[in-house]
Protein backbone atom coordinates (compact mmCIF):
# COMPACT_ATOMS: atom_id res chain seq x y z
CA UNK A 1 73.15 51.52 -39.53
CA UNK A 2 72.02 51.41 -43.30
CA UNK A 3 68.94 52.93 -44.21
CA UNK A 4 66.47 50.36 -45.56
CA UNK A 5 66.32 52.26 -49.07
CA UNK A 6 70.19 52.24 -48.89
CA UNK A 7 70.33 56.26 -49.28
CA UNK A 8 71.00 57.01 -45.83
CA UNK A 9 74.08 55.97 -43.58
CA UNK A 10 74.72 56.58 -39.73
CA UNK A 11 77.66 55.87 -37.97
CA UNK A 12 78.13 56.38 -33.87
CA UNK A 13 81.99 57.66 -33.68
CA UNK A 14 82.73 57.00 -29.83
CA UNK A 15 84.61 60.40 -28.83
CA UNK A 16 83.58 61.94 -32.24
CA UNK A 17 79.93 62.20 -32.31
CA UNK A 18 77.61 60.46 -34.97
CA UNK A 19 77.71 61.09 -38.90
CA UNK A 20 75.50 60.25 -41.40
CA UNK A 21 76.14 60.04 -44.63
CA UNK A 22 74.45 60.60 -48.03
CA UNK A 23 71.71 62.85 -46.50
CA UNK A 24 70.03 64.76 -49.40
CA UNK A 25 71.07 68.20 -47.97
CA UNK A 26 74.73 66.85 -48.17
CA UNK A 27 74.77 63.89 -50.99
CA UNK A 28 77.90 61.82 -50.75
CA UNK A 29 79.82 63.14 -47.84
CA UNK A 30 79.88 62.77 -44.50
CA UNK A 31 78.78 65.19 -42.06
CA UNK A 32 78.71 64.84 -38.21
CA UNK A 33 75.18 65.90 -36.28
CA UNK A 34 74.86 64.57 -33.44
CA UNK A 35 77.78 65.19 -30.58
CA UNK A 36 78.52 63.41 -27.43
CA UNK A 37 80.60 60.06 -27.61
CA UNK A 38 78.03 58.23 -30.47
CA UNK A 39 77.54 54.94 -30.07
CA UNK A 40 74.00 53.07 -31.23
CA UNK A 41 71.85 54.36 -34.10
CA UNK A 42 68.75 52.45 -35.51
CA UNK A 43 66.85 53.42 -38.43
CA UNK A 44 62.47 53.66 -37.98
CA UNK A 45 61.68 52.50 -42.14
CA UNK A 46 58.22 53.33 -41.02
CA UNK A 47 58.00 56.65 -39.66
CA UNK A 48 61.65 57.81 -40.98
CA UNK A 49 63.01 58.44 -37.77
CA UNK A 50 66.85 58.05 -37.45
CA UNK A 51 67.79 57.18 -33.58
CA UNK A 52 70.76 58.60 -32.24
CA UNK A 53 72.66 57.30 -28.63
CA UNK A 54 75.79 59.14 -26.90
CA UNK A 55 76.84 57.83 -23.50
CA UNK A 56 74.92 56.94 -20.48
CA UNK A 57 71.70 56.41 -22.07
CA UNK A 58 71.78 60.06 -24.57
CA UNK A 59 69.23 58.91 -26.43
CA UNK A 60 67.62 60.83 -29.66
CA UNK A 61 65.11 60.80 -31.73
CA UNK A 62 65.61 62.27 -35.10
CA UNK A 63 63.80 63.40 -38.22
CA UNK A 64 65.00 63.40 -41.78
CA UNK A 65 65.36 67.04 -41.54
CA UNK A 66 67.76 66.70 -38.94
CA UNK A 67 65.61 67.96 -36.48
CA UNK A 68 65.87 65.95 -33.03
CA UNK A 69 64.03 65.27 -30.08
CA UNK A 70 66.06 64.26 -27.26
CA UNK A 71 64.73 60.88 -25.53
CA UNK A 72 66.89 60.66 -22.88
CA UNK A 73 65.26 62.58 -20.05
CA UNK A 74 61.84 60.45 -20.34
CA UNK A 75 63.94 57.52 -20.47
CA UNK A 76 65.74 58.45 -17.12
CA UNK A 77 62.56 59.08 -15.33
CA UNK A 78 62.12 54.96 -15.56
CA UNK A 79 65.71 54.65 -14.38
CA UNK A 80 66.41 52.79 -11.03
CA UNK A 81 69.43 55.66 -10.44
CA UNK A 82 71.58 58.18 -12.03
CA UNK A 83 74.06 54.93 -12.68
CA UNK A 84 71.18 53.04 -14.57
CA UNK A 85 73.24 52.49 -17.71
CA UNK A 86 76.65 51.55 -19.50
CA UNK A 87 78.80 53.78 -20.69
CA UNK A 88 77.72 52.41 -24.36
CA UNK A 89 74.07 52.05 -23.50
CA UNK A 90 72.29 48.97 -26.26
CA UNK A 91 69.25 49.57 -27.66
CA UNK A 92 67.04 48.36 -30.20
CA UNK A 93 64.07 48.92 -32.33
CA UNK A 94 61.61 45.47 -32.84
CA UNK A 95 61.69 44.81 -36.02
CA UNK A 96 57.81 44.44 -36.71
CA UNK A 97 57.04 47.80 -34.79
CA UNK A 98 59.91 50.01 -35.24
CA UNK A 99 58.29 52.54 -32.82
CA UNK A 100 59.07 50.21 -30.42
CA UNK A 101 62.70 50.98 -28.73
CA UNK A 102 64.12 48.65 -25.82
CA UNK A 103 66.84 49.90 -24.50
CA UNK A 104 68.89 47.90 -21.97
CA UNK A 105 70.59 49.43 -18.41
CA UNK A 106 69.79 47.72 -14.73
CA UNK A 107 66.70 46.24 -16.04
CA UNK A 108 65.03 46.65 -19.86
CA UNK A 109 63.16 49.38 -20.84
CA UNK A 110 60.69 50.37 -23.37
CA UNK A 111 59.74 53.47 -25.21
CA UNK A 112 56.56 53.48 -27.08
CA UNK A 113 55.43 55.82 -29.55
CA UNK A 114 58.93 56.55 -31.19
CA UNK A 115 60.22 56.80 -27.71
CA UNK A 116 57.91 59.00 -25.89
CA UNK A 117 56.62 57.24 -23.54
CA UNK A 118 58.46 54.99 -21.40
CA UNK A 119 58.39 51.88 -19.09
CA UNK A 120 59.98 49.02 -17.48
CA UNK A 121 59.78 45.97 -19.20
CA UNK A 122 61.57 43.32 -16.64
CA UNK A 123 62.23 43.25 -13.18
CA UNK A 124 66.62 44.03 -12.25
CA UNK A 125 69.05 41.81 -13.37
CA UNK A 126 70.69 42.70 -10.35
CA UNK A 127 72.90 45.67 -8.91
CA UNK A 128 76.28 45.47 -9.87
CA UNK A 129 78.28 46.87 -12.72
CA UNK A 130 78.52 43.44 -14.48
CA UNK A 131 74.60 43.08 -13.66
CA UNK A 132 73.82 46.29 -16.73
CA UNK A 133 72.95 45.58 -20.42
CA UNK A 134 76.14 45.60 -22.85
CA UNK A 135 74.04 43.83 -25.51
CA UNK A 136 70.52 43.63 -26.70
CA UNK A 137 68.83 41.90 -29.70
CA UNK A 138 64.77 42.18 -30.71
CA UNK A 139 63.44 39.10 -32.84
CA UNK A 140 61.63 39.70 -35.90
CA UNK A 141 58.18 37.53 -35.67
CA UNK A 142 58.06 37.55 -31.98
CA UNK A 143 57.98 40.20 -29.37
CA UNK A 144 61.03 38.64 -27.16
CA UNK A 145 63.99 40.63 -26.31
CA UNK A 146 67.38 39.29 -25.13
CA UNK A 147 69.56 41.33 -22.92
CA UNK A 148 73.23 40.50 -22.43
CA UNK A 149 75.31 41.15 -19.33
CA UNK A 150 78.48 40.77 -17.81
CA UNK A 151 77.21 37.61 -15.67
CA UNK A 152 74.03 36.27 -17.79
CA UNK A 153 72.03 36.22 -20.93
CA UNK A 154 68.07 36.94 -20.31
CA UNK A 155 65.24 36.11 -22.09
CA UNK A 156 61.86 38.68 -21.99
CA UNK A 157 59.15 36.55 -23.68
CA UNK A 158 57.13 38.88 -24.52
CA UNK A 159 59.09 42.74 -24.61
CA UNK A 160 55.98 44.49 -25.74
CA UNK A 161 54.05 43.28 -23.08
CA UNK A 162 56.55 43.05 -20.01
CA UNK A 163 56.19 45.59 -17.15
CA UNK A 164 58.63 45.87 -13.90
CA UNK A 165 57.34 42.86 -12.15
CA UNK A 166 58.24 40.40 -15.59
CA UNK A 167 61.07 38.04 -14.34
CA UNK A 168 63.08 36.73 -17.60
CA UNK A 169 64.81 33.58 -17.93
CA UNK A 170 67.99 33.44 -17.31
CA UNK A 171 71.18 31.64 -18.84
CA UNK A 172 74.86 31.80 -18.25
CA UNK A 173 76.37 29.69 -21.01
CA UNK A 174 80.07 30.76 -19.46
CA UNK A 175 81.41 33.63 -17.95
CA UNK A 176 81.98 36.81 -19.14
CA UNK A 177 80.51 39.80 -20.97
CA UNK A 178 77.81 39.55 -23.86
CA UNK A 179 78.99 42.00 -26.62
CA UNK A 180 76.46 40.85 -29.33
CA UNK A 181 73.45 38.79 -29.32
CA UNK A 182 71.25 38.29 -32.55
CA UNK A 183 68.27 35.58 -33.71
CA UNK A 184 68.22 33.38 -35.74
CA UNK A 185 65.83 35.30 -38.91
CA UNK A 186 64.51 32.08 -39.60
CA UNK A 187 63.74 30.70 -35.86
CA UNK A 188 63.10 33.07 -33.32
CA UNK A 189 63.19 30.41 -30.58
CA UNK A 190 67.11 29.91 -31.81
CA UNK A 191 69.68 33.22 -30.80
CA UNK A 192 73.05 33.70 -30.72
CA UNK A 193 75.99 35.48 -28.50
């Protein structure tokens, strides 16, 4: 993730932590600051948070002074069980209130307030390994979220909004895993997989 000034740089190093580079304590270089096997990061332009993810939905929340507040445990609490997640656990900030984090496992969740509180935002998209998030996208304009799985692509009208009984629409444009889903910037009634 690129900061939206362009200063700031994080990257999620699967087996190697997360690094961010070009933080003003350490201009031009790398340095690693987060451990676990990173994955995700997000930037907040609004509150300057940096988001951090290791596996199994690690989730943290962290300041420009590098000091973090771990997520994860609040965001478990809302779990259906301790296998609630992928490995790689998606999430995603919405993009007109970046306090706003959906993160995808068994169902979607959301963390208000930069993450501290939490809820379910959709009923399960089932029980199975191939039924958990592997991709998520937030549209700018609108509050919907799309979750990707390994049997279907689903559609939460209204993410801000949702709670655990919110059913979303369902697609399966062919088989297999969803590794990426965006929308269009222009349309947010048009996406892409």
């Amino acid at each position: 993730s690129v900061s939206p000034d362009g200063q700031l740089v994080l990257g999620g190093m699967q087996d190697n932590g997360t690094d961010v580079f070009n933080h003003p304590e350490f201009p031009g270089q790398w340095v690693n600051f987060f451990g676990g096997d990173g994955s995700y990061t997000a930037f907040n332009p609004i509150d300057e948070f940096l988001y951090v993810s290791a596996q199994n939905g690690y989730i943290a929340r962290i300041d420009r002074n590098l000091q973090y507040t771990v997520l994860a445990d609040r965001l478990r609490e809302e779990a259906l069980d301790r296998d609630e997640f992928m490995f790689i656990t998606p999430f995603v900030l919405n993009p007109d209130n970046p306090s706003t984090v959906c993160v995808g496992g068994k169902r979607l969740l959301r963390g208000n307030f930069d993450g501290l509180s939490w809820n379910r935002a959709s009923s399960t998209f089932g029980n199975t390994f191939y039924d958990m998030a592997n991709a998520l996208a937030a549209a700018s304009g609108g509050t919907a979220v799309l979750v990707g799985t390994g049997n279907a692509i689903y559609r939460i009208a209204s993410g801000d909004a949702a709670t655990q009984a919110t059913v979303p629409n369902e697609t399966t444009p062919r088989q297999g895993w969803v590794s990426s889903l965006t929308f269009d910037p222009g349309n947010p009634d048009v996406a892409y997989a």
